[in-house]
N, C-alpha and C. Protein backbone atom coordinates (compact mmCIF):
# COMPACT_ATOMS: atom_id res chain seq x y z
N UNK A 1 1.37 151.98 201.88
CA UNK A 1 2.62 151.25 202.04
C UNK A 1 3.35 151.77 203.27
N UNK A 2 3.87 150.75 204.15
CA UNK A 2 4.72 151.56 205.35
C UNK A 2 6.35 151.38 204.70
N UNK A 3 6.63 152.53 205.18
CA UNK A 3 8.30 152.47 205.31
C UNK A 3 9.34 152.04 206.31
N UNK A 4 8.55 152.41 207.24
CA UNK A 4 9.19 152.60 208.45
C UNK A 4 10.30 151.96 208.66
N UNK A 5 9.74 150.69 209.14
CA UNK A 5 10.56 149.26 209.66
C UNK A 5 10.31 148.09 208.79
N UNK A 6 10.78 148.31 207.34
CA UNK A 6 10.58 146.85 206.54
C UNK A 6 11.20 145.53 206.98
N UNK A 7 10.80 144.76 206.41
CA UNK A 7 11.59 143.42 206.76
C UNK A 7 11.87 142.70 205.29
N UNK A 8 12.69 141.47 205.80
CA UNK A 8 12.91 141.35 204.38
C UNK A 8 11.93 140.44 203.67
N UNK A 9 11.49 140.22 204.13
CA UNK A 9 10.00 139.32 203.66
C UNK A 9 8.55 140.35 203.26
N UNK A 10 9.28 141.89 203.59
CA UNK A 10 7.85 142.90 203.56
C UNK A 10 7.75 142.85 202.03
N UNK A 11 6.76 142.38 201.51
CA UNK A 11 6.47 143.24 199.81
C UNK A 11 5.37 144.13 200.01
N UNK A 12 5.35 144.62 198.55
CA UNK A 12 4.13 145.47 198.23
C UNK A 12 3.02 144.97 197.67
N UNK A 13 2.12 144.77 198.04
CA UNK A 13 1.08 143.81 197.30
C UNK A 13 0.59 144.02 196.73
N UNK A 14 0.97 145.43 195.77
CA UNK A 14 0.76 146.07 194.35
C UNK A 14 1.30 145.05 192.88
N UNK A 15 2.85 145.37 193.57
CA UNK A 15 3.95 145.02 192.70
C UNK A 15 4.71 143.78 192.96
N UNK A 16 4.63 143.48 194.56
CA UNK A 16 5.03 141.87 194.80
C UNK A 16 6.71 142.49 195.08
N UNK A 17 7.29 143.97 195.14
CA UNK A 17 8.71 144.11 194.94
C UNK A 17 8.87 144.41 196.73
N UNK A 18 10.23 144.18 197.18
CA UNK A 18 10.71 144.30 198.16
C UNK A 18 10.35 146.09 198.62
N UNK A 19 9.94 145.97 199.75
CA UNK A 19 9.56 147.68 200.81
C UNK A 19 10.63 147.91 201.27
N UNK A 20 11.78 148.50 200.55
CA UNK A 20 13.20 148.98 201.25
C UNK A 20 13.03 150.19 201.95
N UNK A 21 14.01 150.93 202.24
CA UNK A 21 14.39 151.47 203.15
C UNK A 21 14.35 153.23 202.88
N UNK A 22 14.84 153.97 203.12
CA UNK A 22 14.77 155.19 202.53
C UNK A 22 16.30 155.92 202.04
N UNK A 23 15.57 156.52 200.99
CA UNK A 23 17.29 156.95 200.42
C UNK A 23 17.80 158.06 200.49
N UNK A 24 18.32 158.86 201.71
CA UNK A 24 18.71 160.25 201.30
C UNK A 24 20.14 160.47 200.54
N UNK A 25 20.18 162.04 200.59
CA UNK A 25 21.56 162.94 199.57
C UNK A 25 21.24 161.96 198.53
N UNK A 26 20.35 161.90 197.99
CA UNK A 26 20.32 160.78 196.54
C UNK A 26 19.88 161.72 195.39
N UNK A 27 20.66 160.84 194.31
CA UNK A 27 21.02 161.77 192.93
C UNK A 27 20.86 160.69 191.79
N UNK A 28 20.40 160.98 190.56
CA UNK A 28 20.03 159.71 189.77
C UNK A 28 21.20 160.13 188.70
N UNK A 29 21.59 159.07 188.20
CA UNK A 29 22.77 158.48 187.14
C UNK A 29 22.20 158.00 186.05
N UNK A 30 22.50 158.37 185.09
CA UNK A 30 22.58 157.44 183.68
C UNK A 30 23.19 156.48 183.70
N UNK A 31 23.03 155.19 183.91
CA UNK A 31 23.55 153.53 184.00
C UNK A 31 24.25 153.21 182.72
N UNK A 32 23.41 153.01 181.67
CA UNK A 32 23.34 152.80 180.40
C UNK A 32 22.91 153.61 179.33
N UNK A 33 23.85 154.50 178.62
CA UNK A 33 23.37 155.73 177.43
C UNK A 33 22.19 155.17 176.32
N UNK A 34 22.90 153.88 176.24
CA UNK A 34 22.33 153.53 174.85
C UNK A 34 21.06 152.57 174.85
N UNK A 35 20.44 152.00 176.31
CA UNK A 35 19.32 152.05 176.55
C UNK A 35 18.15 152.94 177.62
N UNK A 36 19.13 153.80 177.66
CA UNK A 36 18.48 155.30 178.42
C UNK A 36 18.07 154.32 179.81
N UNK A 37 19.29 153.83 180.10
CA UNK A 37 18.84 153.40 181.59
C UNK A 37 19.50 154.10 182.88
N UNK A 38 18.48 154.33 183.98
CA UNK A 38 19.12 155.16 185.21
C UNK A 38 18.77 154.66 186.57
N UNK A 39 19.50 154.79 187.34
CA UNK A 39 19.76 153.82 188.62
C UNK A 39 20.19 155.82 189.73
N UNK A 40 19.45 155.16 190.74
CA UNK A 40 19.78 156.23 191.73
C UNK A 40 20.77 155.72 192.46
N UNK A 41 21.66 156.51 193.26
CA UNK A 41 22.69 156.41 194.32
C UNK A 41 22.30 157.43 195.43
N UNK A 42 22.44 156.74 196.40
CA UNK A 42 22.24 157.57 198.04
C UNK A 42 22.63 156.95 199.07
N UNK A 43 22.53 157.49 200.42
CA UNK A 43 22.78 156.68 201.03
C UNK A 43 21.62 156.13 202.09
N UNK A 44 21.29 154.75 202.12
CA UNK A 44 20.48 154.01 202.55
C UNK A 44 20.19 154.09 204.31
N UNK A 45 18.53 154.39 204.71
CA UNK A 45 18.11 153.93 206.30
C UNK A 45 17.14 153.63 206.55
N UNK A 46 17.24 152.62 207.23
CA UNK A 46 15.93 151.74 207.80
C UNK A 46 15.53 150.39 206.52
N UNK A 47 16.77 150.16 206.36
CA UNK A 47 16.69 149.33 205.14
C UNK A 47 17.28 147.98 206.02
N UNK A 48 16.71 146.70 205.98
CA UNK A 48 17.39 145.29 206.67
C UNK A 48 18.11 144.49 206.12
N UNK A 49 17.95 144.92 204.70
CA UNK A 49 19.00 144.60 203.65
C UNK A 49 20.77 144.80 203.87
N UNK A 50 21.23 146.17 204.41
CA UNK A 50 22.08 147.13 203.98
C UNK A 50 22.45 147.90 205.60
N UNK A 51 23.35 148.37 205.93
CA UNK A 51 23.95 149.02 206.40
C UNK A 51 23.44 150.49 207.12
N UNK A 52 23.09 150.83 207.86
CA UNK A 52 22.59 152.33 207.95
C UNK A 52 23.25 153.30 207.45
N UNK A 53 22.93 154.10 206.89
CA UNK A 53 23.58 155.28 206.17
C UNK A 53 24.93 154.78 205.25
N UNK A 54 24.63 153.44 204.66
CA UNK A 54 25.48 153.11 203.60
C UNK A 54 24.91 153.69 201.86
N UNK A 55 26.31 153.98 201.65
CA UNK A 55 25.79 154.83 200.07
C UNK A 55 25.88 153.10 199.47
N UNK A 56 25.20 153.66 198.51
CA UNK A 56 24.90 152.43 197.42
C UNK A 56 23.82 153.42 196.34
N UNK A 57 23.67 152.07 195.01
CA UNK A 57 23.79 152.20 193.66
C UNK A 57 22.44 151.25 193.71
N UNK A 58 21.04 151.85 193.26
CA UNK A 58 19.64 150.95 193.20
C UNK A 58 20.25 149.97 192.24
N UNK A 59 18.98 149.27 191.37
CA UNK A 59 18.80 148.47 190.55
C UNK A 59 18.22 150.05 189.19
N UNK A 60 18.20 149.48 188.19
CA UNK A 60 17.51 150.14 187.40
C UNK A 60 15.87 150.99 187.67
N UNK A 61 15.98 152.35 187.38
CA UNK A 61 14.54 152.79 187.95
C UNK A 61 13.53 152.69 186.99
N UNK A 62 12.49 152.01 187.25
CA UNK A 62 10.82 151.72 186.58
C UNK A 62 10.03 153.04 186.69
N UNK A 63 10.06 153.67 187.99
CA UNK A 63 9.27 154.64 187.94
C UNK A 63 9.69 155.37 189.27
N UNK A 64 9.68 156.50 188.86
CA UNK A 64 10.09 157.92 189.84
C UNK A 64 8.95 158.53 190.08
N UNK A 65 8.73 158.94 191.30
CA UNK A 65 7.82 159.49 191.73
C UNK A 65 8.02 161.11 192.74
N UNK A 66 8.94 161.83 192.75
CA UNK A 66 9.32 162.94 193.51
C UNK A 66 8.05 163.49 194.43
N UNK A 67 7.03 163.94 193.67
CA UNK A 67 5.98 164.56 194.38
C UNK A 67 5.72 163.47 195.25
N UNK A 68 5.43 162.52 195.54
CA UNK A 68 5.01 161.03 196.96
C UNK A 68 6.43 160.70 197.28
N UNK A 69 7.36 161.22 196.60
CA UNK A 69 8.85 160.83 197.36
C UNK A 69 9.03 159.28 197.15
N UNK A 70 8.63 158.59 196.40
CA UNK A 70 8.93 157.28 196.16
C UNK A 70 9.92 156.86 195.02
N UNK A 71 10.81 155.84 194.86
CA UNK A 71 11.02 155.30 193.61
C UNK A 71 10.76 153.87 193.54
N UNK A 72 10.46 153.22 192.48
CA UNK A 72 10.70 151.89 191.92
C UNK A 72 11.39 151.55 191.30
N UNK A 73 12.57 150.51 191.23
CA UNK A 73 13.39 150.15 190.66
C UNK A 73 12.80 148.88 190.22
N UNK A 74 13.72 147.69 189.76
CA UNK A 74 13.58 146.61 189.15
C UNK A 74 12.78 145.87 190.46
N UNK A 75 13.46 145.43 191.81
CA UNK A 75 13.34 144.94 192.98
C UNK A 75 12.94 145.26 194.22
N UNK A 76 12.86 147.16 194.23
CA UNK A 76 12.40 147.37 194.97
C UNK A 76 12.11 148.32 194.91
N UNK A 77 11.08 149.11 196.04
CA UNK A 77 10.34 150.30 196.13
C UNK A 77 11.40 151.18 197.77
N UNK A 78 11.71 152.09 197.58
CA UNK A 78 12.30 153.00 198.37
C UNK A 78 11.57 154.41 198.63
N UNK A 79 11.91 154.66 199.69
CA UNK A 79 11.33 156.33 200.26
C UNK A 79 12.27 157.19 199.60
N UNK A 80 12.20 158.44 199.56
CA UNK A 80 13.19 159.23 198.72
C UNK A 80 13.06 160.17 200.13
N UNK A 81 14.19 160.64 200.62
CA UNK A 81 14.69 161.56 201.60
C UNK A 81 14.93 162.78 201.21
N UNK A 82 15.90 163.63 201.48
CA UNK A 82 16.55 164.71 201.09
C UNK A 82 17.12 164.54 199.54
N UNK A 83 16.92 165.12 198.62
CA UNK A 83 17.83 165.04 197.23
C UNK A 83 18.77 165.27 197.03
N UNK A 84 19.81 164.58 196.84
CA UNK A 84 21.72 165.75 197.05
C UNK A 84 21.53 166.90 196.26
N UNK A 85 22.55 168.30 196.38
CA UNK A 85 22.03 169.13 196.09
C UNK A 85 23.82 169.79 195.76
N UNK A 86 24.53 169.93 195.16
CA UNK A 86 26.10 169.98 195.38
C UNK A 86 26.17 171.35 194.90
N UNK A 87 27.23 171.71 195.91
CA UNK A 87 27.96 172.80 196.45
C UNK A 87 28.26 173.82 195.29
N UNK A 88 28.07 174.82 195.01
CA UNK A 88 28.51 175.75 194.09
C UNK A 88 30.09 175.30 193.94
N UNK A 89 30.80 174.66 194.66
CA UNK A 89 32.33 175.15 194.07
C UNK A 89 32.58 173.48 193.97
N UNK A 90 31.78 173.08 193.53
CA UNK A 90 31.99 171.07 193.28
C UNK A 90 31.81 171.30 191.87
C-alpha cells in the first residue's frame, strides 16, 4: 500500500477503503463505553481530504496495527506517525 501522496479516488484493493493520510501526536479514545467503541485523534498529513497538520477525530477503529504503524477505521486506512506521549505535569 503507498502512503505517500493519496488521492481521493486511491483505495485499497484489499478492503476497497479510502488510503488516507498519516496521523501523528495521535492517541486513541473510547467513543462509545457501552459498545466498546474507539476512534483515534491526531493530527492529519499528506491526507487530500483534510488540512495539513489538522487535528481531527477518525471514524470508528476496525483494526490497529502499531507494529506496521497502520490503522483501519470504518472508511479508511491511515499511517500512524509519532504516538502522543503527554507531559509528566499534564
Amino acid at each position: 500500500m503507498q502512503f505517500d501522496k493519496p488521492t481521493f479516488s486511491e483505495k485499497c484493493p484489499v478492503t476497497g477503503k479510502r488510503i488516507g493520510g498519516m496521523l501523528d501526536e495521535w492517541s486513541i479514545h473510547c467513543w462509545n463505553k457501552s459498545t466498546e467503541t474507539y476512534v483515534v485523534y491526531g493530527n492529519i498529513f499528506g491526507d487530500t481530504d483534510w488540512y495539513e497538520g489538522m487535528y481531527l477525530r477518525t471514524s470508528p477503529i476496525v483494526k490497529l496495527d502499531e507494529e506496521n504503524g497502520t490503522v483501519e477505521t470504518m472508511n479508511t486506512i491511515y499511517k500512524l506517525g509519532k504516538k502522543y506521549v503527554p507531559e509528566e505535569n499534564e
